[in-house]
Protein backbone atom coordinates (compact mmCIF):
# COMPACT_ATOMS: atom_id res chain seq x y z
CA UNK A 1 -3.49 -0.72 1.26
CA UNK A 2 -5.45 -3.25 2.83
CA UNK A 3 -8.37 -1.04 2.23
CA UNK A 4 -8.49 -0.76 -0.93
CA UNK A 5 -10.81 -3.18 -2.94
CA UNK A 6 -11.14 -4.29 -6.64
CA UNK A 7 -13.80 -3.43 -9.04
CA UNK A 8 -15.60 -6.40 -10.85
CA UNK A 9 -17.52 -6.71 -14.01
CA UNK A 10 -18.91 -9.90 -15.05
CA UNK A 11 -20.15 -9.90 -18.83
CA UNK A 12 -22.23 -11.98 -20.65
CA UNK A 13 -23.67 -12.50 -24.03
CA UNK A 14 -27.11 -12.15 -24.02
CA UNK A 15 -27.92 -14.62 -26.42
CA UNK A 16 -25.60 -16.91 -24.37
CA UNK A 17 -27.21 -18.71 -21.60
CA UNK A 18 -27.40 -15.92 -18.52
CA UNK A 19 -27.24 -19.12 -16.20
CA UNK A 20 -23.89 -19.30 -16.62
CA UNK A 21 -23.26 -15.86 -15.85
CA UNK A 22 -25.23 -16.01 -12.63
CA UNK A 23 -23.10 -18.75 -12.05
CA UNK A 24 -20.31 -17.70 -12.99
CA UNK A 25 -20.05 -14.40 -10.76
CA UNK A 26 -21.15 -16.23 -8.05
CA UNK A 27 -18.01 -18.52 -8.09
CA UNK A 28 -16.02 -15.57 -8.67
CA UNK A 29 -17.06 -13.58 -5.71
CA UNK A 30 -17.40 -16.03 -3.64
CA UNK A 31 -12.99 -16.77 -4.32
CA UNK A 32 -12.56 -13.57 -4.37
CA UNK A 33 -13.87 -13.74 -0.47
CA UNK A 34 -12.07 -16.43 0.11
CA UNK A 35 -8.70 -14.77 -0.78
CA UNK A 36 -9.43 -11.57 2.01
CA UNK A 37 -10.23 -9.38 -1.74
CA UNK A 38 -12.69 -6.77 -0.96
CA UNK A 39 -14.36 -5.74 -4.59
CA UNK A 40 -17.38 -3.33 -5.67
CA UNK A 41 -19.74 -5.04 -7.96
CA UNK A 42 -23.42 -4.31 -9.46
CA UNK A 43 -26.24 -5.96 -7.37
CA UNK A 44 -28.36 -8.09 -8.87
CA UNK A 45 -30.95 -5.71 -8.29
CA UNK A 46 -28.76 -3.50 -10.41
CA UNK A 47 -28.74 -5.37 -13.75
CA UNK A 48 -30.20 -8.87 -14.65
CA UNK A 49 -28.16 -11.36 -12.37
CA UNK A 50 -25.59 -8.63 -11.72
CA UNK A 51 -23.83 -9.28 -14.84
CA UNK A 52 -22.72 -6.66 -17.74
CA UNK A 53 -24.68 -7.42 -20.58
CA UNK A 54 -25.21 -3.96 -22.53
CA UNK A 55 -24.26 -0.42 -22.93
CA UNK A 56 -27.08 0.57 -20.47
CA UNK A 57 -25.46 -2.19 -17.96
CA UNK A 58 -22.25 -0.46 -18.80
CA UNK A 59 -23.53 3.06 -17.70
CA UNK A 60 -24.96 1.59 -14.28
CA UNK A 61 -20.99 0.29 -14.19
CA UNK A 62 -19.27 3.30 -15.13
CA UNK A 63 -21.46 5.12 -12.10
CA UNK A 64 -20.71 2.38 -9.36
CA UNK A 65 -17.00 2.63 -10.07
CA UNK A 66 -17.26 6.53 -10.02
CA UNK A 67 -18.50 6.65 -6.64
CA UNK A 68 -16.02 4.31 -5.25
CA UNK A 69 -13.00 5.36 -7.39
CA UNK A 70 -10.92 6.32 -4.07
CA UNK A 71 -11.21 2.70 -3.09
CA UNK A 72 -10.36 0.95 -6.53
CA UNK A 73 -7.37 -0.32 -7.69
CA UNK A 74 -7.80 -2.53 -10.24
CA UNK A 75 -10.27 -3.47 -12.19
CA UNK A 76 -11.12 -8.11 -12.78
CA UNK A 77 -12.89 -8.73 -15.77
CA UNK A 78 -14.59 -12.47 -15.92
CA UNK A 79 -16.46 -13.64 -18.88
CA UNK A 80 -18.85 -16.66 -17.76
CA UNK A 81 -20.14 -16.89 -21.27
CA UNK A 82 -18.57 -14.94 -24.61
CA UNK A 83 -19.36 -11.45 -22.92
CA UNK A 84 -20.00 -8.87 -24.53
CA UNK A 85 -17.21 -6.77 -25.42
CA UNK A 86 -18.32 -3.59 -26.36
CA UNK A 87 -20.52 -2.98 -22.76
CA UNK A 88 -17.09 -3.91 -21.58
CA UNK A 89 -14.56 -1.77 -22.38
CA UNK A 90 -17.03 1.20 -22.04
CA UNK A 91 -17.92 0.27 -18.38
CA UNK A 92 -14.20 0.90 -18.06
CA UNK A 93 -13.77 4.26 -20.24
CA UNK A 94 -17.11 5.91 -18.97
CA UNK A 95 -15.72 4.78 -15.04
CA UNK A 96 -12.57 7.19 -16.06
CA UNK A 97 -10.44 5.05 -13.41
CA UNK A 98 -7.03 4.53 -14.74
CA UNK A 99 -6.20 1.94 -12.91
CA UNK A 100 -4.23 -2.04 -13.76
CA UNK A 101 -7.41 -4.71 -15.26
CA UNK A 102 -7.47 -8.46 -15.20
CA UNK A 103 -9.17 -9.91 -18.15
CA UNK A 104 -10.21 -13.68 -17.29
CA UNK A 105 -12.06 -16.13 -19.00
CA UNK A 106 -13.96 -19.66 -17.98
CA UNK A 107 -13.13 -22.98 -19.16
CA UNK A 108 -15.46 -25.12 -21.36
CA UNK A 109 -16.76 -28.07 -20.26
CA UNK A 110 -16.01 -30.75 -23.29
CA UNK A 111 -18.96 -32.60 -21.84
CA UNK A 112 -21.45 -29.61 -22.05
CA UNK A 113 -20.75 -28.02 -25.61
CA UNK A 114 -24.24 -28.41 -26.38
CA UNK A 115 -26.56 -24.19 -27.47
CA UNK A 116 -27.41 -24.38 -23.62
CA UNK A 117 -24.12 -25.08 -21.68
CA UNK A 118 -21.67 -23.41 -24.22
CA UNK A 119 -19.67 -20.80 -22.82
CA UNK A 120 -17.05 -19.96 -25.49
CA UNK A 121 -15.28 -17.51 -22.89
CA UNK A 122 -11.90 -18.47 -25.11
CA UNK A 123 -13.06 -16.71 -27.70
CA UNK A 124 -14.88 -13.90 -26.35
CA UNK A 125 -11.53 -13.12 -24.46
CA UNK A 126 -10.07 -12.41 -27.68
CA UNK A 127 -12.94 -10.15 -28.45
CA UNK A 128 -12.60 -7.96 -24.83
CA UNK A 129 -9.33 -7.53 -24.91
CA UNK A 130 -9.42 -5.96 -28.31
CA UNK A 131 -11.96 -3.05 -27.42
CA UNK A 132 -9.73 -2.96 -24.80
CA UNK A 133 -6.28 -2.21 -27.29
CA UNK A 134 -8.66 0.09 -29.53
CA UNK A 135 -9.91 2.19 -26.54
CA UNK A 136 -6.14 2.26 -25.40
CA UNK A 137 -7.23 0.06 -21.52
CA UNK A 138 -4.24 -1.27 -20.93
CA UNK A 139 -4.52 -4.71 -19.04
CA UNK A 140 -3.65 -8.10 -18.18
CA UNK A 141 -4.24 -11.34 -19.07
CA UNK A 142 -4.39 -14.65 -16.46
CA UNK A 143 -1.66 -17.01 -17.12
CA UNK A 144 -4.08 -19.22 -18.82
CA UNK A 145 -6.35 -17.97 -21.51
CA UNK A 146 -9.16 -19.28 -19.71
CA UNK A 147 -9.46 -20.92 -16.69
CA UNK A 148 -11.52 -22.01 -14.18
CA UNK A 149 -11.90 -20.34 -10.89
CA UNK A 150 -10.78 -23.08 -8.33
CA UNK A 151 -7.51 -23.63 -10.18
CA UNK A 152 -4.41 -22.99 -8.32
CA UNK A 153 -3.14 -20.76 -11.70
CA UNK A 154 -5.99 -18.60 -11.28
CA UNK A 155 -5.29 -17.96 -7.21
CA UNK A 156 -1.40 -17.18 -8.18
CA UNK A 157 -3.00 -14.57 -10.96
CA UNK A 158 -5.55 -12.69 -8.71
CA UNK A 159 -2.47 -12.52 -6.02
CA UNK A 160 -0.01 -11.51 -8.78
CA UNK A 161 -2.49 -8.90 -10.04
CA UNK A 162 -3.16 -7.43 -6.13
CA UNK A 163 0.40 -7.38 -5.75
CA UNK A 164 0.63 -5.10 -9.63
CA UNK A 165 -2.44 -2.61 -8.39
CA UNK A 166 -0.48 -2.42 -4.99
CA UNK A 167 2.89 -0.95 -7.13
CA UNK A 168 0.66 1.10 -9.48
CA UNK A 169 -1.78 2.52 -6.73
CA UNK A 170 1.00 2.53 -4.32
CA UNK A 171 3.38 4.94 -6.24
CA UNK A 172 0.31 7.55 -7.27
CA UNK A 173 0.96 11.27 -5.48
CA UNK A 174 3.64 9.99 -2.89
CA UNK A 175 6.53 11.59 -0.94
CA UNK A 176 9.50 10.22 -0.49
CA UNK A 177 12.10 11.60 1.97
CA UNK A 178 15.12 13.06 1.52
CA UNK A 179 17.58 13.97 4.11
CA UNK A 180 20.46 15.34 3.31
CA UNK A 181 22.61 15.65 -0.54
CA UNK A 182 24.39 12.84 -1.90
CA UNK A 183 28.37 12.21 -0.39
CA UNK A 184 30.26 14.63 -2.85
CA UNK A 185 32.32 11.55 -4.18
CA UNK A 186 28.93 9.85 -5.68
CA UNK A 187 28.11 11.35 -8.88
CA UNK A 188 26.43 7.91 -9.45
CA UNK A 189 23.02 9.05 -7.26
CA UNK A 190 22.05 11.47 -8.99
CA UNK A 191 18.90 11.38 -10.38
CA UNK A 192 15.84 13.77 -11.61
CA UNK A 193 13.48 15.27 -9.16
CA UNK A 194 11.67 16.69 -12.18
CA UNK A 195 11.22 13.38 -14.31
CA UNK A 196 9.88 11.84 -10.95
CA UNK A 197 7.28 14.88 -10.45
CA UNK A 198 6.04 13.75 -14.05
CA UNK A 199 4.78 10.10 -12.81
CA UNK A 200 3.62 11.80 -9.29
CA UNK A 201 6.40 10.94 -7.03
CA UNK A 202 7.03 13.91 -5.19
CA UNK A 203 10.54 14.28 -3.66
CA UNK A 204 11.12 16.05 -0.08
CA UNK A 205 14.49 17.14 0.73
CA UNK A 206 15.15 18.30 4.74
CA UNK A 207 18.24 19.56 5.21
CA UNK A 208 20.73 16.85 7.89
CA UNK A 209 21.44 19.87 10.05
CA UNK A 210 17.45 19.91 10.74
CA UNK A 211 17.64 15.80 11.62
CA UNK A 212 20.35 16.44 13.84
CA UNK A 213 19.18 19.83 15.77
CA UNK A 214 15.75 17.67 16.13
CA UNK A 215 17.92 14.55 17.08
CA UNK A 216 19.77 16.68 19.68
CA UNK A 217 16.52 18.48 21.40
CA UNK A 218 15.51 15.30 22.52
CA UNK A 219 15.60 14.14 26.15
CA UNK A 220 16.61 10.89 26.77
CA UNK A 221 13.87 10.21 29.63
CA UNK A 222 10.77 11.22 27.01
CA UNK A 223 8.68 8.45 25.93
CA UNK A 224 9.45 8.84 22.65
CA UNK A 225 13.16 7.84 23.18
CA UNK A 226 12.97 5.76 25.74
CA UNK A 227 10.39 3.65 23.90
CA UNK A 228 12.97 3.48 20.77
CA UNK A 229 15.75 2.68 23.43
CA UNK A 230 13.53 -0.63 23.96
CA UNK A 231 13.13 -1.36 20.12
CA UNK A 232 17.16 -1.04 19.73
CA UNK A 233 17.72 -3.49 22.37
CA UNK A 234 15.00 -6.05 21.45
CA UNK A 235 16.25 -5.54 17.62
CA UNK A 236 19.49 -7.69 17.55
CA UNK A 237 22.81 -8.39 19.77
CA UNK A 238 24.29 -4.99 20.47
CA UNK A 239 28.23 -5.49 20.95
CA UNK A 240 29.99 -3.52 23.52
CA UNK A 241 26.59 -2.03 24.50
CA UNK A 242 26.97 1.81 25.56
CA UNK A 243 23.99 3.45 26.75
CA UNK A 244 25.13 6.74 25.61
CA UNK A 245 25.13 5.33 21.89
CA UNK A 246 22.40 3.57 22.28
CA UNK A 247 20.65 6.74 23.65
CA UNK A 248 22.58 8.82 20.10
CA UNK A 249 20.59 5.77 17.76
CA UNK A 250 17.42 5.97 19.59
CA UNK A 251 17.21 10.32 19.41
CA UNK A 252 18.62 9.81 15.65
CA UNK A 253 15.64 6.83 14.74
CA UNK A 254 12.98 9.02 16.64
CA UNK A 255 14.47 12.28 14.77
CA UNK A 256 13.99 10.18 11.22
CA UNK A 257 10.73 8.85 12.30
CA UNK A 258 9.03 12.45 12.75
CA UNK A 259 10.33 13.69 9.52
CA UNK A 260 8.79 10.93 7.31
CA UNK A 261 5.34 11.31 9.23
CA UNK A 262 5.49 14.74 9.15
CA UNK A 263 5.73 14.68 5.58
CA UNK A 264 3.85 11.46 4.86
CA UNK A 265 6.43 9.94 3.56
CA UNK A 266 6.56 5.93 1.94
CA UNK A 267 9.98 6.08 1.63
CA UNK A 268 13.59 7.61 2.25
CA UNK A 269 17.08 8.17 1.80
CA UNK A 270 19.82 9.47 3.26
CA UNK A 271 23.28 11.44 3.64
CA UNK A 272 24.89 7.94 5.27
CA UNK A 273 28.42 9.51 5.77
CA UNK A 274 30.25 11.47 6.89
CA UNK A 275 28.26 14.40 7.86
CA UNK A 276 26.57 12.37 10.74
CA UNK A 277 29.41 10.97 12.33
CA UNK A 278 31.62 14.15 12.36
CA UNK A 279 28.42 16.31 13.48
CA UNK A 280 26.39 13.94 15.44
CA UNK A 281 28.14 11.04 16.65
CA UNK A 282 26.85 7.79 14.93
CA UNK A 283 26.02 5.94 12.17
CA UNK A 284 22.35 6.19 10.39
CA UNK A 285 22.15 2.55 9.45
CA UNK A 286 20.46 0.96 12.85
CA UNK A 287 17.48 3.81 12.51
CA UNK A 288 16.96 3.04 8.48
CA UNK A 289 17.10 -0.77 9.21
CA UNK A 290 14.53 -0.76 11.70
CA UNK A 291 12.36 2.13 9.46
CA UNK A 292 13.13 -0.49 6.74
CA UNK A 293 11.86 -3.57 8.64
CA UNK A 294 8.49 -1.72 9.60
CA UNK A 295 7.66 -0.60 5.87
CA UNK A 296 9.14 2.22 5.42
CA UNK A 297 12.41 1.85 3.33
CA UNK A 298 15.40 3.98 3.40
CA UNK A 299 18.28 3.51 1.13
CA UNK A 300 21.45 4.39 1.80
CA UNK A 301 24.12 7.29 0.19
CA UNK A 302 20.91 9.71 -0.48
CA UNK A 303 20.09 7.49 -3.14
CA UNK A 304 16.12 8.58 -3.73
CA UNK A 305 15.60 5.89 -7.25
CA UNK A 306 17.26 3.00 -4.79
CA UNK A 307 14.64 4.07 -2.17
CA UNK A 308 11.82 3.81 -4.85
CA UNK A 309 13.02 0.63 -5.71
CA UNK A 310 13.11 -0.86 -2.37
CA UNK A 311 9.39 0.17 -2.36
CA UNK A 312 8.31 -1.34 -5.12
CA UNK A 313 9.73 -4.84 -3.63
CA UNK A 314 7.91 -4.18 -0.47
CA UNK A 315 4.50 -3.94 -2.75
CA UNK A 316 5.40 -6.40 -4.74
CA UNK A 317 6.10 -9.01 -2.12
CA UNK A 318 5.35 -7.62 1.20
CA UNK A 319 8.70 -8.36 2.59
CA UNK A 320 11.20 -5.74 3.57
CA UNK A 321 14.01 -5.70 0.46
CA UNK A 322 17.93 -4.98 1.06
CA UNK A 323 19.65 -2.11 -0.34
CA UNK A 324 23.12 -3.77 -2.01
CA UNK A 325 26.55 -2.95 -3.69
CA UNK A 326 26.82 -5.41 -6.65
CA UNK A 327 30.19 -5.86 -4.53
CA UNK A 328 32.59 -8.82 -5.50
CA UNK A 329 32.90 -11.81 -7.80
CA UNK A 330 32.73 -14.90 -6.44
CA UNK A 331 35.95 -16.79 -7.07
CA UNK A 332 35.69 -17.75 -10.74
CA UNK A 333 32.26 -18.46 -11.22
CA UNK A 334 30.97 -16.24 -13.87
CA UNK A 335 26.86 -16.89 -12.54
CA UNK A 336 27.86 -15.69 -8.64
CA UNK A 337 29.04 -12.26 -7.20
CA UNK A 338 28.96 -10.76 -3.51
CA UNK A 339 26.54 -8.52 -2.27
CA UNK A 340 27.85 -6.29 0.37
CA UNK A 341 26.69 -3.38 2.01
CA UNK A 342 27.98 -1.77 5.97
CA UNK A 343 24.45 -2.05 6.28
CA UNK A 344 20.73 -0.88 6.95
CA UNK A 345 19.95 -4.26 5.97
CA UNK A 346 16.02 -5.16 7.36
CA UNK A 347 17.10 -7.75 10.25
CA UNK A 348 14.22 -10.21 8.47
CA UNK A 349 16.44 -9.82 5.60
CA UNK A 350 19.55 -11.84 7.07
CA UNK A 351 19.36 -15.43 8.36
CA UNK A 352 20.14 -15.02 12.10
CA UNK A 353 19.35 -12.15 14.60
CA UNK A 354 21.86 -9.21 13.70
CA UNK A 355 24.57 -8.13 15.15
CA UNK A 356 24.45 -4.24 15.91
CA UNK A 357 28.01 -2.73 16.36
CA UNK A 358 30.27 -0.27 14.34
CA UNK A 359 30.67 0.59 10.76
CA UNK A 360 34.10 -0.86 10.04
CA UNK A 361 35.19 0.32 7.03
CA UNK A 362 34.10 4.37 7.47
CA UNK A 363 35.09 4.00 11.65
CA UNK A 364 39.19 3.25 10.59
CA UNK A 365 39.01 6.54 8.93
CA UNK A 366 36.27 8.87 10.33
CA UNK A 367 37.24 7.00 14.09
CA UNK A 368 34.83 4.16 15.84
CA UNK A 369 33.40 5.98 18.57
CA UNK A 370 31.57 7.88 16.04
CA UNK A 371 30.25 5.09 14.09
CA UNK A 372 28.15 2.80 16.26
CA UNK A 373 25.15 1.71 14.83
CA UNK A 374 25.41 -0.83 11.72
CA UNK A 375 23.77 -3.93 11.55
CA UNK A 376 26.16 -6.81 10.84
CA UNK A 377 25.30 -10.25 9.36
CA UNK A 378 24.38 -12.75 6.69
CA UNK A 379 21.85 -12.32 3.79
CA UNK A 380 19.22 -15.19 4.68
CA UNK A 381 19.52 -18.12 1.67
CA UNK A 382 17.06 -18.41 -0.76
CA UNK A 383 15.13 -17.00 -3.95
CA UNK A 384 15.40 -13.24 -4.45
CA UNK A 385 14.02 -10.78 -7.01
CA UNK A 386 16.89 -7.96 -7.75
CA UNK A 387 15.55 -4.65 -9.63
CA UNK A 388 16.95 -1.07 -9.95
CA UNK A 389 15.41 2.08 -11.06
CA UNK A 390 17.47 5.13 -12.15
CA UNK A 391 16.66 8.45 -14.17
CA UNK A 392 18.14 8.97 -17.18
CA UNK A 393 18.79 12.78 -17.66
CA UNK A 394 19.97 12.70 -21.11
CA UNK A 395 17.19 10.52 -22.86
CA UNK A 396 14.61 11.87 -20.27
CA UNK A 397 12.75 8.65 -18.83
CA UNK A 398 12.76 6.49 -16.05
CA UNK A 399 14.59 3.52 -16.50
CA UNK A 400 15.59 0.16 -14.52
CA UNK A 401 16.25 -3.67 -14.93
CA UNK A 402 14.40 -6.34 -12.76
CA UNK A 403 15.42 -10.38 -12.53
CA UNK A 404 15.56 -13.05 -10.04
CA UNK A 405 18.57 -15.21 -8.80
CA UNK A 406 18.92 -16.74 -5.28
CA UNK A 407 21.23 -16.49 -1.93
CA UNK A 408 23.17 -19.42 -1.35
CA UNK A 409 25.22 -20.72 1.16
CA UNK A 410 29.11 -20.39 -0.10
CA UNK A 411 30.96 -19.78 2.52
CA UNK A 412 32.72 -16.18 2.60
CA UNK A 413 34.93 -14.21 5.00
CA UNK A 414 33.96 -10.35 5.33
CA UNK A 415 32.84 -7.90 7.42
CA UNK A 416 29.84 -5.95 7.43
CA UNK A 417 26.44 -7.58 6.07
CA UNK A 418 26.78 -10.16 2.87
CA UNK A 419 25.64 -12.67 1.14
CA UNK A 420 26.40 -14.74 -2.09
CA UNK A 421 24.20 -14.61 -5.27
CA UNK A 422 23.90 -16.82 -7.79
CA UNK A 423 22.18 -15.21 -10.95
CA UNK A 424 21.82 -16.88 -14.52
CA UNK A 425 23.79 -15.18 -17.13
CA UNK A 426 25.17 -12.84 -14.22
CA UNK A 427 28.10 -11.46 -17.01
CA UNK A 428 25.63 -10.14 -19.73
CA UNK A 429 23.51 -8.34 -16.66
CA UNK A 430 26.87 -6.78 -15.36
CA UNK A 431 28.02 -5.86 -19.23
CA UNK A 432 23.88 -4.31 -19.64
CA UNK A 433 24.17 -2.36 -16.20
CA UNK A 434 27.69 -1.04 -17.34
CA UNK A 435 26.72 0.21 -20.43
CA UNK A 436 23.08 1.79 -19.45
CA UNK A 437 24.84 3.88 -17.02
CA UNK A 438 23.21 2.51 -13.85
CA UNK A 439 24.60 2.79 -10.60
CA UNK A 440 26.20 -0.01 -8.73
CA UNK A 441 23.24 -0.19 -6.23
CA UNK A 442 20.77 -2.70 -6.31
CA UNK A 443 17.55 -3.36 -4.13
CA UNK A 444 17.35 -7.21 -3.90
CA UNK A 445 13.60 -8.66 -2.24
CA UNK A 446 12.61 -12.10 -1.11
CA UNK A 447 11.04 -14.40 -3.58
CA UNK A 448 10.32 -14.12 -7.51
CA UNK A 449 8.61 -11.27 -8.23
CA UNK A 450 10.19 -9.43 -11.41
CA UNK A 451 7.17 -10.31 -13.84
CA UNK A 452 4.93 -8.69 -11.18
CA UNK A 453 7.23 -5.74 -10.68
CA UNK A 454 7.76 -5.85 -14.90
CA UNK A 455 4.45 -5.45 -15.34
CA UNK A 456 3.64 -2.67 -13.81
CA UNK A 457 6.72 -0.67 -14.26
CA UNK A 458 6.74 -1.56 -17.33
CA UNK A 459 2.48 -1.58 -18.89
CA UNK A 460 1.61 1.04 -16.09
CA UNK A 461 3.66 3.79 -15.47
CA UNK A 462 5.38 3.44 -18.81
CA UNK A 463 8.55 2.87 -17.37
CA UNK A 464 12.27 1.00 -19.53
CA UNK A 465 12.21 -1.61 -17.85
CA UNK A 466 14.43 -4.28 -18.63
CA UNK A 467 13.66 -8.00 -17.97
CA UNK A 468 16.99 -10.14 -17.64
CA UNK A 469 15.79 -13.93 -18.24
């Protein structure tokens, strides 16, 4: 995404002081630089100082965004001076992008509240963002009503916003990957390919016997597999190393690899158990935990609205999110439960190196030598962001719930890949996901993120999202 770029309109008032406006964009684009934010703005050769002072200005706006509406995300709006408001929101309308916008506004100077110095941004602000409502733009506004430029608020905003416009453009005409159907005992992952289609996310199912076949054509001497032989073994501690299993992960993570290029894919899920140990030999998690690491999520159990949720982490925060069982309580504290999966956990996910060995509890009944490949370990400590999208059939929307908690360090005795979370008011989330009908999967992401990923779920795509604070 890292070529994508913002579009900018400063406004001013043009019986307001157009110093300030010079001024003002100059600051502007000059921490927008700063921050590595690429943006299209008017020249100054374009319009008086570069600024958007009329509907004519606006016109010369609405063309410049046209021709770079591939490359914009989002839209910043920065008032210098009052701005003018009308110029404003039909820049935006006559541009036709329908994308997230910022709406900022600059501090007054107490000392300079003289005809000449005024700015009254605070008030003009007002004024923008109602065109805005009436033209039906949604948008955002800084944490601040108005601010100035260098202030540390205003940095966490324009981050916070790139991070929104990453989720919005990010999820616009993409495939995710399906491979395989859901384990016959999970009614729970079911979901609506057709409800998804509606907000552009396209779903593409590949049959398992296709991954395997693929898996299974593969010589162990190509490049290809010898090269993911090399990730496997620089990728954590491998217990009882085999080279015939390692060989099995490396085929099966260079079979999963071509089918989510092939169909330029973001994300993925898949048919976990038991279909690939009985017909192939050994466990998917290794090959969706490195995937996982590298961008690409996969979630596991075929569960498509856990792999969308996994993504929206990764935009939100651009670290690699776990895919979690709300698992266990935590002896009798009613604010901490265990979160437990086999796993395809993200190795920057957990707090040491992992362990790669066998699925435990699926190799005492399916048999171990067919379930190598899990990655084994503890969830790293620290502040995490939990959310979880589903589809709700009946009421026909997309729905979800987003908050934040934190990993600590209780000690606990289990196998597979864990960790203890503390969340506030942990019993009223359990009693809302209970009676919503959503599934006892959870993506969980490094650091606090949920009123980025409310925001746009929520304003955006017109998503339920709900916000547990």
């Amino acid at each position: 995404m890292n070529e994508k770029c913002f579009g900018v309109i400063i406004s001013s008032r043009r019986f307001f002081n157009s110093k300030l406006a010079i001024e003002g964009r100059e600051k502007l684009l000059k921490k927008l630089d700063e921050l590595g934010f690429k943006y299209v703005v008017l020249s100054t050769q374009d319009t008086e100082g570069g600024v958007v002072s009329s509907v004519e200005d606006a016109v010369k706006c609405a063309s410049l965004f046209k021709a770079n509406e591939d490359k914009i995300k989002g839209i910043i709006i920065s008032l210098p001076n009052f701005g003018d408001e009308v110029a404003v929101s039909t820049a935006i309308k006559l541009s036709g992008l329908n994308v997230p916008v910022l709406v900022h506004g600059f501090n007054d100077d107490m000392n300079k509240m003289e005809v000449e110095n005024r700015r009254d941004a605070f008030c003009g602000k007002i004024s923008v963002c109602n065109n805005l409502y009436q033209m039906g733009i949604k948008f955002t506004t800084t944490t601040l009503h108005t601010c100035d430029v260098e202030d540390s608020v205003f940095e966490e905003d324009l981050r916070n916003f790139n991070s929104i416009c990453n989720i919005v453009d990010g999820l616009r005409n993409i495939n995710i990957l399906q491979l395989g159907t859901r384990p016959a005992p999970f009614k729970t992952v079911r979901y609506s390919e057709k409800l998804l289609q509606r907000y552009g996310i396209n779903v593409i199912p590949v049959d398992l016997s296709e991954v395997i076949a693929y898996a299974n054509s593969l010589d162990a001497n190509s490049s290809v597999v010898k090269e993911n032989i090399e990730r496997i073994k620089n990728y954590g501690y491998i217990e009882n190393e085999e080279k015939e299993k390692v060989e099995k992960s490396a085929k099966l993570l260079t079979a999963i690899e071509y089918f989510t290029k092939t169909n330029n894919c973001k994300a993925g899920a898949i048919q976990c158990w038991e279909s690939i140990q009985n017909n192939y030999g050994t466990a998917t998690c290794l090959p969706m935990s490195i995937l996982t690491e590298s961008g690409t999520p996969f979630a596991c159990e075929t569960d498509i609205m856990g792999a969308i949720s996994m993504l929206i982490l990764y935009y939100a925060s651009g670290i690699p999110a776990g895919y979690v069982d709300w698992n266990n309580n935590y002896d009798n504290d009613p604010n901490k439960c265990i979160a437990f999966h086999c796993s395809a956990y993200a190795k920057s996910f957990l707090a040491k190196v992992p362990t790669i060995g066998t699925l435990e509890i699926l190799g005492a009944t399916l048999g171990y030598e067919k379930c190598f490949g899990c990655i084994k370990g503890r969830i790293a400590k620290g502040d995490m962001t939990y959310f979880k999208l589903s589809t709700d059939d009946i009421q026909g929307k997309v729905k979800g719930y987003v908050g934040e908690g934190e990993f600590t360090d209780d000690p606990v005795n289990t196998c597979g890949a864990y960790g203890v979370c503390y969340v506030p008011k942990l019993q009223e989330l359990m009693s809302y996901i209970c009676e919503n009908g959503f599934e006892h999967h959870v993506a969980m992401g490094r650091g606090k993120v949920a009123k980025i990923i409310n925001e746009a779920t929520n304003k955006y795509l017109g998503w339920d999202i709900y916000w547990h604070q």
